[in-house]
C-alpha atoms as a PDB file:
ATOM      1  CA  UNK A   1       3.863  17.146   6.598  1.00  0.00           C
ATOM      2  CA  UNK A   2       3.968  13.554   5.528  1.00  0.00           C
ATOM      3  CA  UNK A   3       7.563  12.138   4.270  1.00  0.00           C
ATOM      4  CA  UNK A   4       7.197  11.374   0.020  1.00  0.00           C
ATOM      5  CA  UNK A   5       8.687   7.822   1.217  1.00  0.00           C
ATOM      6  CA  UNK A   6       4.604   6.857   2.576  1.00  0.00           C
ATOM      7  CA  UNK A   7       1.930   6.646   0.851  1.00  0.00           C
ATOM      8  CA  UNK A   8      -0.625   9.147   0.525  1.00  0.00           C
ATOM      9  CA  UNK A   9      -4.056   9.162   1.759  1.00  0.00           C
ATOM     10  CA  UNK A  10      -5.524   8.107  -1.607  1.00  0.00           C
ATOM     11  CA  UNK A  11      -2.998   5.625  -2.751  1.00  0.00           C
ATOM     12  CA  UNK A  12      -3.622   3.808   0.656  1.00  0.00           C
ATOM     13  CA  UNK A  13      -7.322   3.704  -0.171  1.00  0.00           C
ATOM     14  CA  UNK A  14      -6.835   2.572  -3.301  1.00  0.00           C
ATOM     15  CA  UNK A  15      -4.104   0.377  -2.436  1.00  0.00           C
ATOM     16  CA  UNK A  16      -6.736  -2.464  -1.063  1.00  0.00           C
ATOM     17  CA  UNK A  17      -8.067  -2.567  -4.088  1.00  0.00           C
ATOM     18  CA  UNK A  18      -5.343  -3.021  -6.141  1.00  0.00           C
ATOM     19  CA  UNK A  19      -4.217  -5.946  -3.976  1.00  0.00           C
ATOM     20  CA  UNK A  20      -8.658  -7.571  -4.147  1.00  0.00           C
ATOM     21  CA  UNK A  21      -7.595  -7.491  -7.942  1.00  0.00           C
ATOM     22  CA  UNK A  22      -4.132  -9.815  -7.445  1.00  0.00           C
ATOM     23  CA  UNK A  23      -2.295  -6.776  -8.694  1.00  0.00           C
ATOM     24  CA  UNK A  24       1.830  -7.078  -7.807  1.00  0.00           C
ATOM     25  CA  UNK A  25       3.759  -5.211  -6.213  1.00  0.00           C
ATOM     26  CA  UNK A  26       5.667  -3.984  -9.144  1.00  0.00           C
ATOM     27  CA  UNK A  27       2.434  -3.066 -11.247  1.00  0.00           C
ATOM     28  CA  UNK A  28       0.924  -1.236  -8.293  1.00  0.00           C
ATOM     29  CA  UNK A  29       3.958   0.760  -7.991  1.00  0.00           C
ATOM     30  CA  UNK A  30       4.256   2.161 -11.546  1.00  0.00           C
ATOM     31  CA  UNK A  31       0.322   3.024 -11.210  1.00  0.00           C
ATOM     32  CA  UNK A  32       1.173   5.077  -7.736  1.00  0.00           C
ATOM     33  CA  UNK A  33       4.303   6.184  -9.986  1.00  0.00           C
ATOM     34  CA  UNK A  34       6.649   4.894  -6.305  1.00  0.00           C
ATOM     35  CA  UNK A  35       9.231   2.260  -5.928  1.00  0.00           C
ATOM     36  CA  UNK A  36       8.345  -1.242  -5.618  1.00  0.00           C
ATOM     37  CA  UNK A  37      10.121  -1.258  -2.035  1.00  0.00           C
ATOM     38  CA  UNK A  38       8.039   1.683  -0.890  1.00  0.00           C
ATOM     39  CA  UNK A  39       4.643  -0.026  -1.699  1.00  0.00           C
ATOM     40  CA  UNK A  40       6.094  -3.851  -0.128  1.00  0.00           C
ATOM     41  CA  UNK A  41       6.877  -2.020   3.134  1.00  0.00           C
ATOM     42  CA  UNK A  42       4.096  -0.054   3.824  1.00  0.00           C
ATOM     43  CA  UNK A  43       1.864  -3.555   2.577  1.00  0.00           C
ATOM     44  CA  UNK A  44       4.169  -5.429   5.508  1.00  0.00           C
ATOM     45  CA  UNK A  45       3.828  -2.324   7.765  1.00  0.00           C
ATOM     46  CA  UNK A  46       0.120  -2.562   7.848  1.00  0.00           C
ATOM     47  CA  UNK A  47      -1.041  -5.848   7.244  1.00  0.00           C
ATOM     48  CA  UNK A  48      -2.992  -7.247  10.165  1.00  0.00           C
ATOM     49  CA  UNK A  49      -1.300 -10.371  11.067  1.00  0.00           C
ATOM     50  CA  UNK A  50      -4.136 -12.677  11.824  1.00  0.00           C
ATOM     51  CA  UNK A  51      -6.526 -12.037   9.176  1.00  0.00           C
ATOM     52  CA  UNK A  52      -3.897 -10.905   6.630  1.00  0.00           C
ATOM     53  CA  UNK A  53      -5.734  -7.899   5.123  1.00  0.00           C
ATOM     54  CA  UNK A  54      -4.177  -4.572   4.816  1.00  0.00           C
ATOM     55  CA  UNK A  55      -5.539  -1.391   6.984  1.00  0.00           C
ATOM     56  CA  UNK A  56      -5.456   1.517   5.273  1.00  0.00           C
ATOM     57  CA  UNK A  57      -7.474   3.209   7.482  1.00  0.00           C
ATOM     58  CA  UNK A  58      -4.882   2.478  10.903  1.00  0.00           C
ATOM     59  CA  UNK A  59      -2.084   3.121   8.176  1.00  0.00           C
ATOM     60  CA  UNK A  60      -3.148   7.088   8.018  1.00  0.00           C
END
Protein backbone atom coordinates (compact mmCIF):
# COMPACT_ATOMS: atom_id res chain seq x y z
CA UNK A 1 0.00 0.00 0.00
CA UNK A 2 1.25 3.43 -0.85
CA UNK A 3 1.62 6.05 2.24
CA UNK A 4 -1.39 9.11 1.65
CA UNK A 5 1.86 11.45 2.16
CA UNK A 6 2.89 10.50 -2.02
CA UNK A 7 1.22 11.12 -4.67
CA UNK A 8 -0.88 8.85 -6.48
CA UNK A 9 -0.43 7.36 -9.77
CA UNK A 10 -2.73 9.88 -11.49
CA UNK A 11 -1.81 13.02 -9.72
CA UNK A 12 1.87 12.24 -10.77
CA UNK A 13 0.71 12.02 -14.38
CA UNK A 14 -1.06 14.88 -14.23
CA UNK A 15 1.33 16.63 -12.16
CA UNK A 16 3.67 17.43 -15.44
CA UNK A 17 1.11 19.04 -16.77
CA UNK A 18 0.15 21.21 -14.28
CA UNK A 19 3.76 22.40 -13.95
CA UNK A 20 3.89 22.80 -18.66
CA UNK A 21 0.97 25.25 -17.64
CA UNK A 22 3.25 27.48 -14.91
CA UNK A 23 0.77 26.29 -12.34
CA UNK A 24 2.28 26.87 -8.44
CA UNK A 25 2.76 24.89 -6.07
CA UNK A 26 0.00 26.12 -3.93
CA UNK A 27 -2.71 25.98 -6.82
CA UNK A 28 -1.65 22.47 -7.78
CA UNK A 29 -2.10 21.41 -4.32
CA UNK A 30 -5.71 22.53 -3.69
CA UNK A 31 -6.55 20.82 -7.26
CA UNK A 32 -4.84 17.33 -5.87
CA UNK A 33 -6.80 18.51 -2.58
CA UNK A 34 -2.75 17.79 -0.63
CA UNK A 35 -0.52 20.14 1.17
CA UNK A 36 1.63 22.46 -0.60
CA UNK A 37 4.77 20.70 1.13
CA UNK A 38 3.66 17.30 -0.09
CA UNK A 39 3.48 18.37 -3.82
CA UNK A 40 7.19 20.68 -3.42
CA UNK A 41 8.85 17.48 -2.16
CA UNK A 42 7.83 14.96 -4.32
CA UNK A 43 8.53 17.92 -7.40
CA UNK A 44 12.31 18.09 -5.65
CA UNK A 45 12.26 14.27 -5.15
CA UNK A 46 11.90 13.61 -8.79
CA UNK A 47 13.15 16.26 -10.77
CA UNK A 48 16.00 15.16 -13.00
CA UNK A 49 18.79 17.38 -12.19
CA UNK A 50 20.31 18.09 -15.52
CA UNK A 51 17.46 18.68 -17.68
CA UNK A 52 15.16 19.90 -14.86
CA UNK A 53 11.93 18.10 -15.86
CA UNK A 54 9.99 16.06 -13.48
CA UNK A 55 9.66 12.02 -13.94
CA UNK A 56 6.61 10.83 -13.11
CA UNK A 57 7.09 7.76 -14.60
CA UNK A 58 10.64 6.82 -12.26
CA UNK A 59 8.51 8.57 -9.42
CA UNK A 60 5.92 5.38 -9.40
Amino acid sequence: MISVRFLSGFERITNPDLLQARRSIRAISKAFGRSPWTISCEIRRNTHEPSGNYGPRTAQ
